[in-house]
C-alpha atoms as a PDB file:
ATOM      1  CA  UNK A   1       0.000   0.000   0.000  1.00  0.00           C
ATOM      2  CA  UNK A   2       1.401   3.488  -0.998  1.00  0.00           C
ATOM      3  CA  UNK A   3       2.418   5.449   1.785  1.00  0.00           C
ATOM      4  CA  UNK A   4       0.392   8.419   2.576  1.00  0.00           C
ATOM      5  CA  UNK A   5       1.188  11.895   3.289  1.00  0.00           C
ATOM      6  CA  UNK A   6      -1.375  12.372   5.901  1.00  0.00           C
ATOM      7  CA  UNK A   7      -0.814  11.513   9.472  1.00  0.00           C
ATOM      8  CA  UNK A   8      -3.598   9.974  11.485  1.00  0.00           C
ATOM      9  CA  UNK A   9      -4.778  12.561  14.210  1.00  0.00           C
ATOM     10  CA  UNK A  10      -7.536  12.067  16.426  1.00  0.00           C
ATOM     11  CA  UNK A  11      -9.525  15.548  16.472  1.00  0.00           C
ATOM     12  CA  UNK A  12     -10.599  16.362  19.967  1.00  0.00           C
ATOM     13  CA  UNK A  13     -14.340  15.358  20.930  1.00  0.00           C
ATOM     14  CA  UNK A  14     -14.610  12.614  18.269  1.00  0.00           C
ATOM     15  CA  UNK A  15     -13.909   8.694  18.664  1.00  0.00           C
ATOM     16  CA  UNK A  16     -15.509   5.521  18.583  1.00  0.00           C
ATOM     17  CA  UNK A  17     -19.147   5.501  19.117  1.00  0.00           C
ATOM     18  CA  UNK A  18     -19.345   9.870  18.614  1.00  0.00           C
ATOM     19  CA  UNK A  19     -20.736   9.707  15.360  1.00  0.00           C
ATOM     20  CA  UNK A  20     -23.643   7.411  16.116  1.00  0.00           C
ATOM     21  CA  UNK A  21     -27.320   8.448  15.522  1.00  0.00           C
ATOM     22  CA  UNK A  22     -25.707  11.778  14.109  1.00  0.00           C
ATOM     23  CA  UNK A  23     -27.875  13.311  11.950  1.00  0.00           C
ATOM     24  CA  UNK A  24     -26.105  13.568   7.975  1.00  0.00           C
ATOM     25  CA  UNK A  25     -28.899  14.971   6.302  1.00  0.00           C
ATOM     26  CA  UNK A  26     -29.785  12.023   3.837  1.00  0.00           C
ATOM     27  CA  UNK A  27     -32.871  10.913   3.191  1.00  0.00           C
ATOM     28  CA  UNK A  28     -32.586   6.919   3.401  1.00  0.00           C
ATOM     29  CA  UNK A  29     -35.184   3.843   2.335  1.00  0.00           C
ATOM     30  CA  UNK A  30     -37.750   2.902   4.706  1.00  0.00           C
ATOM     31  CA  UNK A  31     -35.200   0.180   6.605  1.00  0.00           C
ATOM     32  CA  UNK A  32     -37.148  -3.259   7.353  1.00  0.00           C
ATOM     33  CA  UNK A  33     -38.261  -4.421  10.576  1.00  0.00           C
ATOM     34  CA  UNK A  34     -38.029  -7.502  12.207  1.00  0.00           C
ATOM     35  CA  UNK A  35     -36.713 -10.612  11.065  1.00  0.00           C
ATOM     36  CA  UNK A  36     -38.530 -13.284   8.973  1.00  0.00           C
ATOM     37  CA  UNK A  37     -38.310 -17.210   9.583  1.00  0.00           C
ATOM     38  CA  UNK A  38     -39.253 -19.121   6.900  1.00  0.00           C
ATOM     39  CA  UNK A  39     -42.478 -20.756   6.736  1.00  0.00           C
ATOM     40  CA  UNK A  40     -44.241 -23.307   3.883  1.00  0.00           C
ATOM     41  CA  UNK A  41     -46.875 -21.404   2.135  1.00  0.00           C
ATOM     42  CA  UNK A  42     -48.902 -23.642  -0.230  1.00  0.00           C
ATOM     43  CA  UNK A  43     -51.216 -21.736  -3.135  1.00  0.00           C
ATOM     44  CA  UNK A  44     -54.220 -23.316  -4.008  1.00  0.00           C
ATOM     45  CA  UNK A  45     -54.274 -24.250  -7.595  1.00  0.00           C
ATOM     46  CA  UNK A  46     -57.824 -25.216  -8.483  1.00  0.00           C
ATOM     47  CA  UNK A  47     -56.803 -26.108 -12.092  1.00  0.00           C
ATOM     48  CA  UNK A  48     -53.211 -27.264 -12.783  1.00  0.00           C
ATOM     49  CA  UNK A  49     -53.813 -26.831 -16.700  1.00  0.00           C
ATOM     50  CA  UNK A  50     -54.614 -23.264 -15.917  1.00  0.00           C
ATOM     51  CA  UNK A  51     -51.640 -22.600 -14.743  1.00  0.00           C
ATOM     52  CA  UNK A  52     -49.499 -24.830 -16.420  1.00  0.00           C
ATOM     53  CA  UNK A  53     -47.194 -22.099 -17.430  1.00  0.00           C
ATOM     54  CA  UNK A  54     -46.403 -20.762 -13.848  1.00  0.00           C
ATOM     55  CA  UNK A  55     -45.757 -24.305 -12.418  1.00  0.00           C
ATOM     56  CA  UNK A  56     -43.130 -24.963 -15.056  1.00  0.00           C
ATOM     57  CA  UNK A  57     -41.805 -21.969 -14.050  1.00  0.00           C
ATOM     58  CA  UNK A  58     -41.211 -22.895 -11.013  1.00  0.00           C
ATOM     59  CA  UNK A  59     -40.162 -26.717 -12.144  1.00  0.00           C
ATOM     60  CA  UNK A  60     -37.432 -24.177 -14.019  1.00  0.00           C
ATOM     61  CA  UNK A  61     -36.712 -22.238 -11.082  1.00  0.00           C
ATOM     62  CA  UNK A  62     -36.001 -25.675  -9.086  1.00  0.00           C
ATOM     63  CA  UNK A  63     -33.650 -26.877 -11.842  1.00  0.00           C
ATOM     64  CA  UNK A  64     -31.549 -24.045 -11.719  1.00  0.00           C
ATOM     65  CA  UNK A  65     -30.988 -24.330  -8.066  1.00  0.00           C
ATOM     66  CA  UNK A  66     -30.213 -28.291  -8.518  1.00  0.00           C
ATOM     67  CA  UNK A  67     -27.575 -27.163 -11.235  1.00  0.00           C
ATOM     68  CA  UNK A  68     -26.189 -24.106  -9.003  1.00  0.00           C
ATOM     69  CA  UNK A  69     -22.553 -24.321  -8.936  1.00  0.00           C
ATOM     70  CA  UNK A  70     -20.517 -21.041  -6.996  1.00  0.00           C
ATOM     71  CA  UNK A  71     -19.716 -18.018  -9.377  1.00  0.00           C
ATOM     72  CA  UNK A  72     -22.611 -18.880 -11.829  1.00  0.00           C
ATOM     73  CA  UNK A  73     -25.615 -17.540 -12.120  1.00  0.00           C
ATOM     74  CA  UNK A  74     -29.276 -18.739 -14.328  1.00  0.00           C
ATOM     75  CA  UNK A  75     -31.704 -16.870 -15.374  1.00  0.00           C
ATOM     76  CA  UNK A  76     -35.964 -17.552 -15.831  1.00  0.00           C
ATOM     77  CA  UNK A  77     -37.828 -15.586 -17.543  1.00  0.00           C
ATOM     78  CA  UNK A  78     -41.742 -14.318 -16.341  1.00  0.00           C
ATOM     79  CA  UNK A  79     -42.530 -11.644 -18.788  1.00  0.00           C
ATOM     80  CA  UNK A  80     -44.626 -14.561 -21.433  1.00  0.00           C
ATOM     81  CA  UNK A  81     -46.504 -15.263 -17.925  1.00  0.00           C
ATOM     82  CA  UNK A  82     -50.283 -13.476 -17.934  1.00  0.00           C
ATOM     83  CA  UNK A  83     -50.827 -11.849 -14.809  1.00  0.00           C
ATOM     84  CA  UNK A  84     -52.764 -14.839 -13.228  1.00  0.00           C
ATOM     85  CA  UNK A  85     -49.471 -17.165 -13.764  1.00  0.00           C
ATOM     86  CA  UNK A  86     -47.580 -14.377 -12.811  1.00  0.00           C
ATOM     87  CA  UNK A  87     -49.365 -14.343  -9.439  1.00  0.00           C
ATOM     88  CA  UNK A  88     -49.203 -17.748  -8.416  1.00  0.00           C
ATOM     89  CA  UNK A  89     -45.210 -17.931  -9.038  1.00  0.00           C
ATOM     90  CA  UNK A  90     -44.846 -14.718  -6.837  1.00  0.00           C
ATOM     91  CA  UNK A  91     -46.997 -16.306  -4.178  1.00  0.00           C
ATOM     92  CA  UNK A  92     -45.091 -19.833  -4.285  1.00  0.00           C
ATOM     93  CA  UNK A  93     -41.802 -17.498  -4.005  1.00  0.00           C
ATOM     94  CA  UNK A  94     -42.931 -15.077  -1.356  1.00  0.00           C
ATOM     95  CA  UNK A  95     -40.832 -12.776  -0.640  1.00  0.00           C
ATOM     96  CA  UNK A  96     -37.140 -13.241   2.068  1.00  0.00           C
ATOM     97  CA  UNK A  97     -35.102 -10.973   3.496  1.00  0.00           C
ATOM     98  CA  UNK A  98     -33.005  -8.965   0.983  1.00  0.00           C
ATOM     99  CA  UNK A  99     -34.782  -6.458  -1.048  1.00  0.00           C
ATOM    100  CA  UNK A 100     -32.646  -4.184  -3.667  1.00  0.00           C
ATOM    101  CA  UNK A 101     -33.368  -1.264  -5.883  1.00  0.00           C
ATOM    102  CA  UNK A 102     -30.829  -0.415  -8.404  1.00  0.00           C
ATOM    103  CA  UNK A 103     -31.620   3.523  -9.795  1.00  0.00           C
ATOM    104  CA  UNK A 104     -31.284   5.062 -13.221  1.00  0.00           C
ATOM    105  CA  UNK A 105     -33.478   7.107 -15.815  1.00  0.00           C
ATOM    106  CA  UNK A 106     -35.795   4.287 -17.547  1.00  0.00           C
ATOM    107  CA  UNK A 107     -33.487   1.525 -16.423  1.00  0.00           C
ATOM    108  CA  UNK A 108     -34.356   1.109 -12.884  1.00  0.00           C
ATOM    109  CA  UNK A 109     -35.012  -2.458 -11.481  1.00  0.00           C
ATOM    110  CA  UNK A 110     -36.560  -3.149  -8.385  1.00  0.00           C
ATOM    111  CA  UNK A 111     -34.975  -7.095  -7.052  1.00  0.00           C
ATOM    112  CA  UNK A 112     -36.342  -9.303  -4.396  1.00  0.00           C
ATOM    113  CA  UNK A 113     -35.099 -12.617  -2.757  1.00  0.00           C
ATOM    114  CA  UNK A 114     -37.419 -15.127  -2.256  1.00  0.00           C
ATOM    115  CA  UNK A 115     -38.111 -16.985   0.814  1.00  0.00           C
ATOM    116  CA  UNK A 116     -35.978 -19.491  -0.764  1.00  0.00           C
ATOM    117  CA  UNK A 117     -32.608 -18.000  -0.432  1.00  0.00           C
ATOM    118  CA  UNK A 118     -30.735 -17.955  -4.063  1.00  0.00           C
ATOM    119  CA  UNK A 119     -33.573 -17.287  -5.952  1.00  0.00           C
ATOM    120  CA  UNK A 120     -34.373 -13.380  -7.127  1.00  0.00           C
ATOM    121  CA  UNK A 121     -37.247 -11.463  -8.781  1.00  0.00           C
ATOM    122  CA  UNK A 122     -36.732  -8.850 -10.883  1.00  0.00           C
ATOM    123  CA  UNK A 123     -38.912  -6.440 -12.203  1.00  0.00           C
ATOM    124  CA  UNK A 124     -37.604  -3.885 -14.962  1.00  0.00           C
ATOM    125  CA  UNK A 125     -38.742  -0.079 -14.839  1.00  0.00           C
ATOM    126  CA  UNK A 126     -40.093  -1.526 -19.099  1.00  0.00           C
ATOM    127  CA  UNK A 127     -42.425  -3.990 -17.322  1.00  0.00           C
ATOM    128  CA  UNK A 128     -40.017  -7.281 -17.816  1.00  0.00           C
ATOM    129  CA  UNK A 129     -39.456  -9.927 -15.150  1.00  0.00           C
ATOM    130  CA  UNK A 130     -37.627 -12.572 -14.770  1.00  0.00           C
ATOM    131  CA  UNK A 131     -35.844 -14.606 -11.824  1.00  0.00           C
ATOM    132  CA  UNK A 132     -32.369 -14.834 -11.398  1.00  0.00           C
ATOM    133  CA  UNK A 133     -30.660 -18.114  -9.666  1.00  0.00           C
ATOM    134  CA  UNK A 134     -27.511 -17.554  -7.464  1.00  0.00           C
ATOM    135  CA  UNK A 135     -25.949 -16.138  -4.803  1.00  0.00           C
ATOM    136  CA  UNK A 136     -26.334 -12.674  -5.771  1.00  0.00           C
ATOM    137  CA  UNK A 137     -28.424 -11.411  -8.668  1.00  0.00           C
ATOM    138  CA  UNK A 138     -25.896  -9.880 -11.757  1.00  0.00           C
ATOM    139  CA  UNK A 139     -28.974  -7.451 -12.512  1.00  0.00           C
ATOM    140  CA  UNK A 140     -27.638  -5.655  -9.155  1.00  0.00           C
ATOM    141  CA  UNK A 141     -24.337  -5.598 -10.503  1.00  0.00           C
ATOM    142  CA  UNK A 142     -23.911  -4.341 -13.956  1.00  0.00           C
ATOM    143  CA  UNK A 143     -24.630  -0.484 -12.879  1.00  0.00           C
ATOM    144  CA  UNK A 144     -23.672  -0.836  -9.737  1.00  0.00           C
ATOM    145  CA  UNK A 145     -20.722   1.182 -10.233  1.00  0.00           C
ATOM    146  CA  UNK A 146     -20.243   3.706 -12.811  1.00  0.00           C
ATOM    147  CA  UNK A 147     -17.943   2.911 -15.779  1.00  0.00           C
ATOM    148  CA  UNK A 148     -15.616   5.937 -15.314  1.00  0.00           C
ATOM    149  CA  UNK A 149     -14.772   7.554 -11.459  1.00  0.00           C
ATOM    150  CA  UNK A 150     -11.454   8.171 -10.071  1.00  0.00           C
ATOM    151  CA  UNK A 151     -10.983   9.410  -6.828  1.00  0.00           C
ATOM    152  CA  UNK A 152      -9.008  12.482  -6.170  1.00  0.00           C
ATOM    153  CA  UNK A 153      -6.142  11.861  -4.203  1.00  0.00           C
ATOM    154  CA  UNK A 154      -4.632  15.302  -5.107  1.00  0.00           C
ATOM    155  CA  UNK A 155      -7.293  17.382  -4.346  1.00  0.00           C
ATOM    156  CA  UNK A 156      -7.036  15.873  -0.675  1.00  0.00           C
ATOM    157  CA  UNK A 157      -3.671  17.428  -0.065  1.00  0.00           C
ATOM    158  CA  UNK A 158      -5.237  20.746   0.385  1.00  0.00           C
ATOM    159  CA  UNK A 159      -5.968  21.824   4.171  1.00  0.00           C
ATOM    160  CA  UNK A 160      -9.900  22.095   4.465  1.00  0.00           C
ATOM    161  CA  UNK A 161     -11.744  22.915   7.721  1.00  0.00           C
ATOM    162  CA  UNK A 162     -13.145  20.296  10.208  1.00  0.00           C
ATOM    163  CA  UNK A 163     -11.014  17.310   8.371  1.00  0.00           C
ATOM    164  CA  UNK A 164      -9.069  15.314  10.391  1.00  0.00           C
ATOM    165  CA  UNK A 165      -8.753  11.573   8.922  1.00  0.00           C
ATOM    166  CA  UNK A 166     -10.285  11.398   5.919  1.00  0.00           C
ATOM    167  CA  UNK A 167      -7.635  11.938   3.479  1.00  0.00           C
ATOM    168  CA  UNK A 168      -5.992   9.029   4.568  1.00  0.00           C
ATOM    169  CA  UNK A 169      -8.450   6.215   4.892  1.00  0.00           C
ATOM    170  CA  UNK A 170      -9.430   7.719   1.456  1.00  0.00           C
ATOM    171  CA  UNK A 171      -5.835   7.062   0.075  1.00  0.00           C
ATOM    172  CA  UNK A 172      -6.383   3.612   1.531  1.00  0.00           C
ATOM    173  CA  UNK A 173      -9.964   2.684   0.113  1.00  0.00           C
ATOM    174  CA  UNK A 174      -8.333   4.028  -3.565  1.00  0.00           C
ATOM    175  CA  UNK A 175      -5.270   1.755  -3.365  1.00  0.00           C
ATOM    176  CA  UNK A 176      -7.357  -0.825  -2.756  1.00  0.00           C
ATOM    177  CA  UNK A 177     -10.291  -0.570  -4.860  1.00  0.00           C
ATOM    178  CA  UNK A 178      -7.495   0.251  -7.510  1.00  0.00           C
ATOM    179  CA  UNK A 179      -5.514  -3.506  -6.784  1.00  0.00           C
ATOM    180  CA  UNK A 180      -7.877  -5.627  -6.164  1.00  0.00           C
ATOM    181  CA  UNK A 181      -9.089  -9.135  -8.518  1.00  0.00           C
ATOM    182  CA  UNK A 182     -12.416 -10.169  -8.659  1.00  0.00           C
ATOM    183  CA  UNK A 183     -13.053 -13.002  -5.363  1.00  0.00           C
ATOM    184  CA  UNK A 184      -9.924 -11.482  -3.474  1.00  0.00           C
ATOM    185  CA  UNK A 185     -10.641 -11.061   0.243  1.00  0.00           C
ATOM    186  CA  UNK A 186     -13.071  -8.761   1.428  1.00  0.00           C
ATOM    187  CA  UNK A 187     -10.926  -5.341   2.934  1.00  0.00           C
ATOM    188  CA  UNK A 188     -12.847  -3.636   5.890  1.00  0.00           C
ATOM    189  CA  UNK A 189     -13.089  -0.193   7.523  1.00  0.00           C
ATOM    190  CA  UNK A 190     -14.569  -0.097  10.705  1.00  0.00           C
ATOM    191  CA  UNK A 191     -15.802   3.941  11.263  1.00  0.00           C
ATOM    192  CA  UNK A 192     -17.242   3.346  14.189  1.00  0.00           C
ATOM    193  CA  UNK A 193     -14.444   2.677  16.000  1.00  0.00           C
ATOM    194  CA  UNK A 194     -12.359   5.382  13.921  1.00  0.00           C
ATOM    195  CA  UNK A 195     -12.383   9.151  15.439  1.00  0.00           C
ATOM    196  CA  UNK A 196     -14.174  11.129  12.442  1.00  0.00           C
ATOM    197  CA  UNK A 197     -15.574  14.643  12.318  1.00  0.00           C
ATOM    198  CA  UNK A 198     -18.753  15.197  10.382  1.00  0.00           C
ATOM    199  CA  UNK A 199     -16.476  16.848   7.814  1.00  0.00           C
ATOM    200  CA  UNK A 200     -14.559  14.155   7.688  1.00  0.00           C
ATOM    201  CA  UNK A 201     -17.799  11.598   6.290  1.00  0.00           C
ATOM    202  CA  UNK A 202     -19.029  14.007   4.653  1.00  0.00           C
ATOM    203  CA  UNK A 203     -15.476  14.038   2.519  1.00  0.00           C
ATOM    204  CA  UNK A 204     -15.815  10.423   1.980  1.00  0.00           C
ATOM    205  CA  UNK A 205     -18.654  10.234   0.736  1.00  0.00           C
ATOM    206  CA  UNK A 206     -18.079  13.285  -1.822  1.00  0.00           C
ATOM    207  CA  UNK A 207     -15.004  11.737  -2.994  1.00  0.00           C
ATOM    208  CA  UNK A 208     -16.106   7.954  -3.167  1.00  0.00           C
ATOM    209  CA  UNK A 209     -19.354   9.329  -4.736  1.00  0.00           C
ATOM    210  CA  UNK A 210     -22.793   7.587  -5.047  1.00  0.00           C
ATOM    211  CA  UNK A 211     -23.176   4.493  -7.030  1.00  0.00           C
ATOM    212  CA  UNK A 212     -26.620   2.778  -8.305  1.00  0.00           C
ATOM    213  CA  UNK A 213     -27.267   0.607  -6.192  1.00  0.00           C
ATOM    214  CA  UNK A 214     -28.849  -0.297  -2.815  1.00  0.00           C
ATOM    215  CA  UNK A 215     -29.145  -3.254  -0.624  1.00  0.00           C
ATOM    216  CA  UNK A 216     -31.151  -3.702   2.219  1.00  0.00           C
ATOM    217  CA  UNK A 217     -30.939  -6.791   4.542  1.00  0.00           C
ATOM    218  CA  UNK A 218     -32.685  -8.295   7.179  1.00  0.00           C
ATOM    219  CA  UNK A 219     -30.366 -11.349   7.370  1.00  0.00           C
ATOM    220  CA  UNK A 220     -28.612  -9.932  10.502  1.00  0.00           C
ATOM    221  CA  UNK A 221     -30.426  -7.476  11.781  1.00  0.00           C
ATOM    222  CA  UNK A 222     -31.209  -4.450   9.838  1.00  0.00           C
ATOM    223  CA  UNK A 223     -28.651  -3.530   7.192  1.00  0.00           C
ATOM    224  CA  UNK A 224     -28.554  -0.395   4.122  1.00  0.00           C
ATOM    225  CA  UNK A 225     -26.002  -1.282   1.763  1.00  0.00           C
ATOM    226  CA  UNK A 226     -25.338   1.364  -0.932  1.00  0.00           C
ATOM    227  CA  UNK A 227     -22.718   0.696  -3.598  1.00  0.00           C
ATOM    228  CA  UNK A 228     -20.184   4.013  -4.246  1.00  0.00           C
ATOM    229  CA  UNK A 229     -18.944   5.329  -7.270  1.00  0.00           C
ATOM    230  CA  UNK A 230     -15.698   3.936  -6.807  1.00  0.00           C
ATOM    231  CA  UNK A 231     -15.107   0.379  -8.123  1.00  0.00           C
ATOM    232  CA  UNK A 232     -16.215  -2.268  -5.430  1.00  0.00           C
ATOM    233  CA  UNK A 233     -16.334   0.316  -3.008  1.00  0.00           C
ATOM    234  CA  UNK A 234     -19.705  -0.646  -1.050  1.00  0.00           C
ATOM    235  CA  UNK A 235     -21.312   2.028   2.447  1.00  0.00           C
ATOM    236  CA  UNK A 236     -22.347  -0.626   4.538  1.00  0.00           C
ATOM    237  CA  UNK A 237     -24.532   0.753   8.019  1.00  0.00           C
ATOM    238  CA  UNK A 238     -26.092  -1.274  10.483  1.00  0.00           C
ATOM    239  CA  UNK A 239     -29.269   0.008  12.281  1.00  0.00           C
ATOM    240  CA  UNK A 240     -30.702  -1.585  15.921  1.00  0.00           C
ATOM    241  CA  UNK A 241     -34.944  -1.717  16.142  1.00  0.00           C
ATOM    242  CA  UNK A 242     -35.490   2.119  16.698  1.00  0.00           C
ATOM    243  CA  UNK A 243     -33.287   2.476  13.296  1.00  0.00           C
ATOM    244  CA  UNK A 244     -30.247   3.747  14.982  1.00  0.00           C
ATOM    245  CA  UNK A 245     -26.952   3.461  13.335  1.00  0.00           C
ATOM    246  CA  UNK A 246     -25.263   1.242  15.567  1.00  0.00           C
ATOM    247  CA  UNK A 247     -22.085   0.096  13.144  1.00  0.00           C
ATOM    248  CA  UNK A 248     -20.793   2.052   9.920  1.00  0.00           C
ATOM    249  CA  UNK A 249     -18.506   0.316   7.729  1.00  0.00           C
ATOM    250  CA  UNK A 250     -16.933   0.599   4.112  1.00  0.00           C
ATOM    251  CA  UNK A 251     -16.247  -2.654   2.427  1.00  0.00           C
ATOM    252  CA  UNK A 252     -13.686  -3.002  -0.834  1.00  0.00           C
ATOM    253  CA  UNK A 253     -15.186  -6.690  -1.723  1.00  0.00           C
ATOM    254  CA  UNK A 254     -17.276  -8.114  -5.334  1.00  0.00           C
ATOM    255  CA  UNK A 255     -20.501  -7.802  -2.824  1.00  0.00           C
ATOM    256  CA  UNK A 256     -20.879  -7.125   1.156  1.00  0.00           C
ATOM    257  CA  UNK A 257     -21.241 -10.828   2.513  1.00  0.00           C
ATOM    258  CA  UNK A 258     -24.216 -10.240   3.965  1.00  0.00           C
ATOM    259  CA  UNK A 259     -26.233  -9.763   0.867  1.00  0.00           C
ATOM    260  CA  UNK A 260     -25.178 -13.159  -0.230  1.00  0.00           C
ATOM    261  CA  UNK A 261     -26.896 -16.484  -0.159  1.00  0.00           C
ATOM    262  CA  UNK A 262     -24.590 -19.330   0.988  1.00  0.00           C
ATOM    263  CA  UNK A 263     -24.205 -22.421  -0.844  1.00  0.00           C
ATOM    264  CA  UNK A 264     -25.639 -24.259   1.889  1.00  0.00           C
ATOM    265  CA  UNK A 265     -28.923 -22.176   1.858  1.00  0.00           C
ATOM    266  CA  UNK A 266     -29.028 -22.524  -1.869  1.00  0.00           C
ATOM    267  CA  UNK A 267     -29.005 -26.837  -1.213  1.00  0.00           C
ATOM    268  CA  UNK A 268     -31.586 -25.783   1.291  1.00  0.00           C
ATOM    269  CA  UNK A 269     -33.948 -23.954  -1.247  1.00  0.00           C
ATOM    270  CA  UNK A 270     -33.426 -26.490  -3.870  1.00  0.00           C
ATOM    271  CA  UNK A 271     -35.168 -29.251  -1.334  1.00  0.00           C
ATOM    272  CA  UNK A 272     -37.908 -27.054   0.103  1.00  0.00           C
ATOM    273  CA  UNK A 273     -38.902 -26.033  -3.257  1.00  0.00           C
ATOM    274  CA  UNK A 274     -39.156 -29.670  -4.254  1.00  0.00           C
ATOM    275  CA  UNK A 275     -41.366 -30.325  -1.350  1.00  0.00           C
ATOM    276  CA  UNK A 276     -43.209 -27.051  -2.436  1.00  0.00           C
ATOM    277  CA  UNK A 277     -43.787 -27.530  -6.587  1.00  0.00           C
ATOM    278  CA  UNK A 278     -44.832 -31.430  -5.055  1.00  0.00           C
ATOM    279  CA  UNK A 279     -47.876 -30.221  -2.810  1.00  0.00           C
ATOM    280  CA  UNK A 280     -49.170 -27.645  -5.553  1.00  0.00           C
ATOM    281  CA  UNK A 281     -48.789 -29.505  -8.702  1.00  0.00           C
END
């Protein structure tokens, strides 16, 4: 890592634990509450050759979670579905505990895991849908980050008011956004336990800038995930019940871990969906 010009001061009245519940002046998504347990829900289906179409749907669903592998990633389309069909494969999917929204001008998508972990709905701002297999959906990905933002290290070396230790974890999050290979080891900056002025986030978060997409996760509690505008550079808060910030973290990593199904919970889905498509066909 290249050495940086900036030493590491703690500013007086800040440290660990100063900066929560602080008040930044964003507006943020309505967070989740709660955690949900997962529970068989069976749709009555009256006519199977009514809805034919969604139950091979979901018979397609199933097979891509039998053939999951790690890394890959299969797609099922639900746009040919009428809205009936439609439906009855959102009600057999129900809906988990990761919801994301990925933003842009006629190209938003709205995602949304499944009670069976691995699988993922997505619904195009043009009306299509389809489900995506794996342990994160690649929809959330492609514009996740912005094809061209550089952050600017020189620009840091000027003296500004009320920043303390910015520029330097800044020089660290570019090196290693900058050197890092797709599945390398996740790289983690705890804030909350750094001393930070309110100058000092709000410098990060100018200089990382805002990327397109959000995360929010109820997998551990209640988590906002919000990529930045620098390559794999993910804002990742967590919140208690009342929705105060109780951890504050940046994350250099291909996605924040806990937006990701496991492999295990992926076997898991494949089985209960079995038991699921068996009952309702």
């Amino acid at each position: 890592m290249p050495s940086s010009p900036f030493a590491t001061q703690p500013p007086v009245g800040f440290g660990p634990g100063s900066q929560i519940g602080a008040d930044d002046g964003l507006e943020y998504l309505p967070l989740p509450s709660g955690m949900r347990t997962f529970s068989a829900h069976l749709p009555e289906v009256e006519d199977p050759a009514r809805f034919a179409p969604a139950l091979q749907a979901v018979a397609d669903i199933l097979a891509a979670l039998k053939d999951w592998t790690a890394g890959t990633t299969a797609t099922v389309p639900l746009s040919h579905l009428d809205a009936a069909n439609r439906a009855l494969v959102n009600e057999t999917l129900g809906e988990g505990e990761v919801a994301v929204k990925v933003a842009g001008e006629g190209r938003a998508v709205e995602i949304q895991e499944a009670t069976f972990a691995g699988v993922w709905r997505l619904r195009a701002a043009d009306g299509t849908e389809r489900v995506e297999v794996g342990a994160f959906p690649k929809g959330a990905l492609l514009r996740a980050f912005p094809a061209r933002w550089e952050v600017d290290l020189a620009a840091l070396e000027q003296p500004m008011p009320g920043i303390f230790n910015a520029p330097p974890l800044l020089v660290e999050i570019a090196h290693r956004s900058a050197t890092r290979r797709p599945g390398d080891a996740p790289h983690i900056i705890n804030l909350s336990l750094l001393p930070h002025t309110p100058e000092d986030l709000a410098l990060i978060e100018r200089t990382l800038g805002e990327g397109a997409t959000t995360i929010l996760s109820r997998g551990y509690g209640n988590c906002r995930i919000d990529a930045t505008a620098t390559r794999d550079v993910w804002r990742v808060r967590y919140y208690n019940s009342t929705d105060m910030l109780i951890l504050d973290t940046i994350e250099v990593s291909d996605v924040p871990e806990v937006a990701l199904a496991a492999p295990e919970d992926i076997a898991d889905s494949a089985e209960r969906l079995a038991e699921v498509l068996a009952a309702i066909s």
